[in-house]
N, C-alpha and C. Protein backbone atom coordinates (compact mmCIF):
# COMPACT_ATOMS: atom_id res chain seq x y z
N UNK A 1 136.85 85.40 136.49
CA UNK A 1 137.07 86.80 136.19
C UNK A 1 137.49 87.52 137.48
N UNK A 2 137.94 88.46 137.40
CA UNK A 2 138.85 89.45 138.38
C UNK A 2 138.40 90.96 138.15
N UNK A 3 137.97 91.82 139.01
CA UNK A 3 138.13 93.20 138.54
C UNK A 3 138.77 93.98 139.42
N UNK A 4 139.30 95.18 138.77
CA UNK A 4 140.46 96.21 138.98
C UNK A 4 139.24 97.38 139.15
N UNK A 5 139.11 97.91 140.29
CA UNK A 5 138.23 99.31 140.45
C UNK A 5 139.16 100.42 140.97
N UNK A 6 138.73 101.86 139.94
CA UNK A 6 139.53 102.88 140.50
C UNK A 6 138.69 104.11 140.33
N UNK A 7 138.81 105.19 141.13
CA UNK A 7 138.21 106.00 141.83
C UNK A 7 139.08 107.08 141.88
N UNK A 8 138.67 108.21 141.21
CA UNK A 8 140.03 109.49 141.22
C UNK A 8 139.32 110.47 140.90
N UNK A 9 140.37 111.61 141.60
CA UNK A 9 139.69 113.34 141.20
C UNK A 9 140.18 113.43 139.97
N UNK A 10 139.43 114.43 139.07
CA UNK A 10 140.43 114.56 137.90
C UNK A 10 140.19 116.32 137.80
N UNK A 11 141.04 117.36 137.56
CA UNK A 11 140.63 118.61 137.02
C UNK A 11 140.31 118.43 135.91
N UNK A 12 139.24 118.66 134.82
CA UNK A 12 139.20 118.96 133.81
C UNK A 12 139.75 119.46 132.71
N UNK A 13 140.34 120.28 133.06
CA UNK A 13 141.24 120.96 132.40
C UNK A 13 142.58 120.08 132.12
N UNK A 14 142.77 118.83 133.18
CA UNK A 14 143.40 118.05 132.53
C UNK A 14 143.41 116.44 131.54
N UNK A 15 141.87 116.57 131.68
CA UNK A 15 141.30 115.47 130.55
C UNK A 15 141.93 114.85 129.56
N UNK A 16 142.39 116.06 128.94
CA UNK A 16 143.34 114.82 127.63
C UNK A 16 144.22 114.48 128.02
N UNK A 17 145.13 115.34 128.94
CA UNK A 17 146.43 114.36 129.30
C UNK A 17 146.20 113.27 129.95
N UNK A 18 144.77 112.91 131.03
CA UNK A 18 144.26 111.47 131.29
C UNK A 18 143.88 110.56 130.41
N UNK A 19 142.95 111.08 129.57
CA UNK A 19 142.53 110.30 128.48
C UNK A 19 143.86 109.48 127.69
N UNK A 20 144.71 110.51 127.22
CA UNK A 20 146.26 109.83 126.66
C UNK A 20 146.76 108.49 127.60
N UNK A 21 146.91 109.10 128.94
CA UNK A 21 147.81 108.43 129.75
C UNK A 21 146.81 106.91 130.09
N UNK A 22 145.34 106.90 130.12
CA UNK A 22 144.37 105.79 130.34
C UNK A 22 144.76 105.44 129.04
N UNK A 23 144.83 105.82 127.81
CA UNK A 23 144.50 104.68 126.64
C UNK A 23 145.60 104.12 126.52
N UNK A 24 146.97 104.17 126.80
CA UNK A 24 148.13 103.84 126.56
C UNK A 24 148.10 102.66 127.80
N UNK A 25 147.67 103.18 128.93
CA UNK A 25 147.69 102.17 130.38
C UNK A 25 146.96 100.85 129.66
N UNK A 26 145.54 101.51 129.02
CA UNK A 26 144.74 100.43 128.51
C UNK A 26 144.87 99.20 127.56
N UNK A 27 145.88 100.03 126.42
CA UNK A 27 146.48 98.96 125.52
C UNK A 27 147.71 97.66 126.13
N UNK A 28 148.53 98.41 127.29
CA UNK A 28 149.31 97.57 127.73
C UNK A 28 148.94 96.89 128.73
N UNK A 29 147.86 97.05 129.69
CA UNK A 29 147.12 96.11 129.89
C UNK A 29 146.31 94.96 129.48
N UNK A 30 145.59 95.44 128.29
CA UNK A 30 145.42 94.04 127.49
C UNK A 30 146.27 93.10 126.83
N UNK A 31 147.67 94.19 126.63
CA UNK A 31 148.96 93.28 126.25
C UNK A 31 149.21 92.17 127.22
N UNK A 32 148.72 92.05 128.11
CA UNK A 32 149.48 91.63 129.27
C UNK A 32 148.17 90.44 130.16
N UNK A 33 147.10 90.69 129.18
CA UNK A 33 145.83 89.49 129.82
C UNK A 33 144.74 89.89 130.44
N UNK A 34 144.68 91.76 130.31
CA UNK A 34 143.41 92.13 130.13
C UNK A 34 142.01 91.99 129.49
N UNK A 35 141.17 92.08 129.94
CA UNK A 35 140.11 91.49 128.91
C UNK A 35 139.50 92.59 128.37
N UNK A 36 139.80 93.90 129.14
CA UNK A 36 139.45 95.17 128.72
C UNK A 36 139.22 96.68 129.70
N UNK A 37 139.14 97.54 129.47
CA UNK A 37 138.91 98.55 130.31
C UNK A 37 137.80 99.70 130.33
N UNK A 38 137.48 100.14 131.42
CA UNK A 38 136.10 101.40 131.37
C UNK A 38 136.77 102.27 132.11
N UNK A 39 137.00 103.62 131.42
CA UNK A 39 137.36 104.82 132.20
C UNK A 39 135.88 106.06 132.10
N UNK A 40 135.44 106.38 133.29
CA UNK A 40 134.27 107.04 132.89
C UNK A 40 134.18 108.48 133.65
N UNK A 41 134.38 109.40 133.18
CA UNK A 41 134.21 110.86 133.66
C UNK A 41 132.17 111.09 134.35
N UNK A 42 132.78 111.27 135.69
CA UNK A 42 131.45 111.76 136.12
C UNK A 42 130.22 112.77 135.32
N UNK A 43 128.58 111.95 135.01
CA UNK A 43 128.24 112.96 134.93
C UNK A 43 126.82 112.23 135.95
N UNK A 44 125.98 113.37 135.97
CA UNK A 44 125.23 113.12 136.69
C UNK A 44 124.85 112.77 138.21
N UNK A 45 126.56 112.99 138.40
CA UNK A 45 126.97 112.52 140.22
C UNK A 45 126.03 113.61 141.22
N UNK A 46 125.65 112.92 142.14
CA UNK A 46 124.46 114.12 143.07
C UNK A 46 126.00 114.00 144.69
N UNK A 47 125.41 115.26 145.18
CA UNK A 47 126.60 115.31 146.44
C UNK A 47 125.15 114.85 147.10
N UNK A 48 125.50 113.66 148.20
CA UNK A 48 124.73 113.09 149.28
C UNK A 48 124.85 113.75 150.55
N UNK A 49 124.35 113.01 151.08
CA UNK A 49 123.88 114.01 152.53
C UNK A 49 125.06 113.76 153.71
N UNK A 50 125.32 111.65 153.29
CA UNK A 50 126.57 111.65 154.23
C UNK A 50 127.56 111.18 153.38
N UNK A 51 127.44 110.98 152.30
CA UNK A 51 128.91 110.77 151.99
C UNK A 51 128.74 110.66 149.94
N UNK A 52 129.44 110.89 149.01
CA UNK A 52 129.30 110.68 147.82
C UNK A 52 130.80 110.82 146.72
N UNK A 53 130.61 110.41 145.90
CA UNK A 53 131.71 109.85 145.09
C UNK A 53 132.74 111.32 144.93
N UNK A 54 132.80 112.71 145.15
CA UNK A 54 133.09 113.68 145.38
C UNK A 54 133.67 113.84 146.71
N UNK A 55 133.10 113.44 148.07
CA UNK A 55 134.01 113.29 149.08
C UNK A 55 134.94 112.10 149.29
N UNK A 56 134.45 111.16 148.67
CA UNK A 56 135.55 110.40 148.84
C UNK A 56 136.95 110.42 147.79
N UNK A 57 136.87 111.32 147.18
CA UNK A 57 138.18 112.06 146.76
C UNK A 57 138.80 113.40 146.88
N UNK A 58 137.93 114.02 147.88
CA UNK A 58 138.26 115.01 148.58
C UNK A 58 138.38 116.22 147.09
N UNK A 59 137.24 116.20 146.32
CA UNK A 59 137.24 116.66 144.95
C UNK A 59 137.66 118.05 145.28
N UNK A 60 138.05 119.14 144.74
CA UNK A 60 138.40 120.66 144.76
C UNK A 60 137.22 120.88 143.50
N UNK A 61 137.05 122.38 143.44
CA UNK A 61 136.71 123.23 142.71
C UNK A 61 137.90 123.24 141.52
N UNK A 62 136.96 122.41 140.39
CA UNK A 62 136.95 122.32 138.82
C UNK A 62 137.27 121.07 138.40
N UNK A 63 137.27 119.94 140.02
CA UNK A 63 137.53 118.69 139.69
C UNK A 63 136.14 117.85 139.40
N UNK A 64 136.44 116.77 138.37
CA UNK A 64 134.97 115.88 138.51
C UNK A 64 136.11 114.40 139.11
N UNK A 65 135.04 113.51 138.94
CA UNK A 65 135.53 112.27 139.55
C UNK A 65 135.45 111.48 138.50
N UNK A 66 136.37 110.55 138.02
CA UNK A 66 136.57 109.42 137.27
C UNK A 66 136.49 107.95 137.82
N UNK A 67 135.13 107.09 137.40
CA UNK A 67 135.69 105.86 137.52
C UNK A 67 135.82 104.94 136.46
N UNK A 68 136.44 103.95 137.09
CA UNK A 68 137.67 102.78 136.17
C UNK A 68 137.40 101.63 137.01
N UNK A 69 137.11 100.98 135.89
CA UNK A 69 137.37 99.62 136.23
C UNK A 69 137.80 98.85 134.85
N UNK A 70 138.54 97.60 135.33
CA UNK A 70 139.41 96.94 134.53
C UNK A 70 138.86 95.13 134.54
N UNK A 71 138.72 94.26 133.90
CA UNK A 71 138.22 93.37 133.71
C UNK A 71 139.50 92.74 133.00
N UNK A 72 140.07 91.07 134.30
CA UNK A 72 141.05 90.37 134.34
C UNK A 72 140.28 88.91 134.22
N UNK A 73 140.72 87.89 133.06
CA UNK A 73 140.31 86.61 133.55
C UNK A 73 140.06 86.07 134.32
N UNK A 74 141.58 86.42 135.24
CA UNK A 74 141.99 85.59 137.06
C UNK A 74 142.86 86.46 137.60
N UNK A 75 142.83 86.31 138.96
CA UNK A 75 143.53 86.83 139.63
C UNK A 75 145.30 86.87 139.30
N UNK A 76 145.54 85.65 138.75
CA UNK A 76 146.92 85.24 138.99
C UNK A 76 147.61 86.20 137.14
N UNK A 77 146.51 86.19 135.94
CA UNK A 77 146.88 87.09 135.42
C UNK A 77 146.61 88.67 135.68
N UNK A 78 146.32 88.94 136.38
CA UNK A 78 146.10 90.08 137.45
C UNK A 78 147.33 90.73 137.72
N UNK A 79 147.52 90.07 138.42
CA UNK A 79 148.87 89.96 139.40
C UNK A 79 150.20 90.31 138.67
N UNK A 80 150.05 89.50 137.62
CA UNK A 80 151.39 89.42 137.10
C UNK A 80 151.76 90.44 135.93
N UNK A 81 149.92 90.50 135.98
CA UNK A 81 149.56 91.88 134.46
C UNK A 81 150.21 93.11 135.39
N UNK A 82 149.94 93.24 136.68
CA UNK A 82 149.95 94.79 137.68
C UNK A 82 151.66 94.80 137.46
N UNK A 83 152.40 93.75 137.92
CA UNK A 83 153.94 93.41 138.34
C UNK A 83 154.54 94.29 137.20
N UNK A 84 154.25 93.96 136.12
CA UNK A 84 154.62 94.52 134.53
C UNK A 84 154.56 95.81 134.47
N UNK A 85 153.01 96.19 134.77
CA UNK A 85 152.69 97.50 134.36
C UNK A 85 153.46 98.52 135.18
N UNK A 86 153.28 98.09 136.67
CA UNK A 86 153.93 99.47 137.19
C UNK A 86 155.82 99.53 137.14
N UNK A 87 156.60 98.21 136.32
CA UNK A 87 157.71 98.47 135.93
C UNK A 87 158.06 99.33 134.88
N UNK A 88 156.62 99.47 134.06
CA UNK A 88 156.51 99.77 132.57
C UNK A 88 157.44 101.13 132.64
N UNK A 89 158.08 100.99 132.25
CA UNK A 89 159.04 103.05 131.87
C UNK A 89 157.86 103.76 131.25
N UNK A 90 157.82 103.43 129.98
CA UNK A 90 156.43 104.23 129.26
C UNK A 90 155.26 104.77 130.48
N UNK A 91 154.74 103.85 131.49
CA UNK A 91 153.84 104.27 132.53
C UNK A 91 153.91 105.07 133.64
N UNK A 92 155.42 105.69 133.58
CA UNK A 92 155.88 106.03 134.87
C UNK A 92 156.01 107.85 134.43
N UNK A 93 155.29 108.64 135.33
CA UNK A 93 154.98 109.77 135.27
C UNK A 93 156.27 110.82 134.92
N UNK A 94 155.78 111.78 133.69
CA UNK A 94 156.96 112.62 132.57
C UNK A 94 157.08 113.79 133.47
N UNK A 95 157.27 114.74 132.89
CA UNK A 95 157.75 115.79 133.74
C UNK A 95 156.44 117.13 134.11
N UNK A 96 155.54 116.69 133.14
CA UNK A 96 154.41 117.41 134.11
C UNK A 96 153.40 116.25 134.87
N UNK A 97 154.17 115.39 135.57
CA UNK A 97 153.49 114.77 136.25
C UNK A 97 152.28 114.14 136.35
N UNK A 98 151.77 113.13 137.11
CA UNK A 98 150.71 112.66 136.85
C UNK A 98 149.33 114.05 136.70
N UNK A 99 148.55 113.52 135.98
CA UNK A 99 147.30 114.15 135.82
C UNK A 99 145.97 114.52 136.65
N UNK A 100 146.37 113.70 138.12
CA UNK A 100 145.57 113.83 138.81
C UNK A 100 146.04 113.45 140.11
N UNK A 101 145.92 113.91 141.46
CA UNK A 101 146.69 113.57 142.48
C UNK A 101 145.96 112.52 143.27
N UNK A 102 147.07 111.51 143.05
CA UNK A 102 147.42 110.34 143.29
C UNK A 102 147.08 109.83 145.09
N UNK A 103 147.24 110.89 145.89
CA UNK A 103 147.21 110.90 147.22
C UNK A 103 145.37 110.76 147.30
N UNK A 104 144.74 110.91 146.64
CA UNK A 104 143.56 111.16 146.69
C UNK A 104 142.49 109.97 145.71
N UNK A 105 143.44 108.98 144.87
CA UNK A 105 142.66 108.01 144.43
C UNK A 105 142.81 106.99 145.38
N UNK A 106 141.58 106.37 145.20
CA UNK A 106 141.44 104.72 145.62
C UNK A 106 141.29 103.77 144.72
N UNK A 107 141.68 102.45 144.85
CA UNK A 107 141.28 101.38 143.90
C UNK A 107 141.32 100.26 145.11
N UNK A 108 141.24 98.86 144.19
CA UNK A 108 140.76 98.05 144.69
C UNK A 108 140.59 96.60 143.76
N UNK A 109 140.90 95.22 144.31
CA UNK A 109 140.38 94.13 143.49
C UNK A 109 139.32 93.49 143.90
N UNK A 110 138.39 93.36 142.87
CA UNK A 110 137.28 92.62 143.68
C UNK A 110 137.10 91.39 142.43
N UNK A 111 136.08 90.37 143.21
CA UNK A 111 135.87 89.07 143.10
C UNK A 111 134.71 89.39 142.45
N UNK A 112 134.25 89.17 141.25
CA UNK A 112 132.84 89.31 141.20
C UNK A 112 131.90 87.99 142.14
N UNK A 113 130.43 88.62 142.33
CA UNK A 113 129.63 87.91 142.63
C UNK A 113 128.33 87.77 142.28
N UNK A 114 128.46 88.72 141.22
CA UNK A 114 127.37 88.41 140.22
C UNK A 114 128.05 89.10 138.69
N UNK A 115 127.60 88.62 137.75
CA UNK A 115 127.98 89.00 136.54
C UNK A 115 127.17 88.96 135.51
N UNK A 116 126.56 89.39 134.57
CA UNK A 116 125.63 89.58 133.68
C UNK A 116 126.60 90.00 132.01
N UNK A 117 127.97 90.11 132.51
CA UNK A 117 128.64 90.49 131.02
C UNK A 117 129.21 89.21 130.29
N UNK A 118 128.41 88.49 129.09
CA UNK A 118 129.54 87.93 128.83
C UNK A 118 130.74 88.42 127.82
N UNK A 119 131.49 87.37 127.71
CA UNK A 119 133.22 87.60 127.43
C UNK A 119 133.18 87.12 126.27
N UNK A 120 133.64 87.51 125.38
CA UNK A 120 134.03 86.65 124.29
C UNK A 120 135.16 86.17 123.87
């Protein structure tokens, strides 16, 4: 297994146009050898003393933070799932632009090293 982690400001006010733009990302990702996806709107996030999921997206006033993660068999369908997606036309930002600024998310692939989910 392989996972896809992502980390973003989101304004609220633009929620559904994320929600749209994640479920569409989501379906063509599993087209492609996903095993599935979690998009999760912050609740309960506390601001820490030195650092918390709010500064590390440099959040503004009326933003919350979204995380995502994505669950890949293997790396190598990973890879070839990402190659696809970001050619995808359908995925590539319309004229009111992405939903959340982009300069300000992080992601990441990680290896699991422990796992407790199984797959079916």
């Amino acid at each position: 297994m392989y996972v896809d982690g992502f980390v973003l400001p989101l304004n609220e006010a633009r929620l559904s146009d994320y929600t749209a733009m994640a479920e569409l990302f989501a379906r063509k990702a599993q087209a492609l050898g996903a095993l599935g996806t979690v998009e999760a709107l912050g609740d309960g996030l506390e601001h820490g003393h030195t650092t918390d999921f709010f500064r590390a997206v440099q959040a503004e006033d009326g933003e919350n933070v979204v995380f995502s993660f994505m669950l890949w068999p293997d790396k190598a369908t990973r890879d070839a799932g990402w190659e696809r997606l970001m050619g995808d036309p359908e995925l590539q930002p319309g004229p009111q632009g992405m939903p959340f600024d982009g300069k300000r998310m992080f992601w990441g692939g990680f290896k699991p090293i422990v796992s407790a989910i199984e797959l079916k």
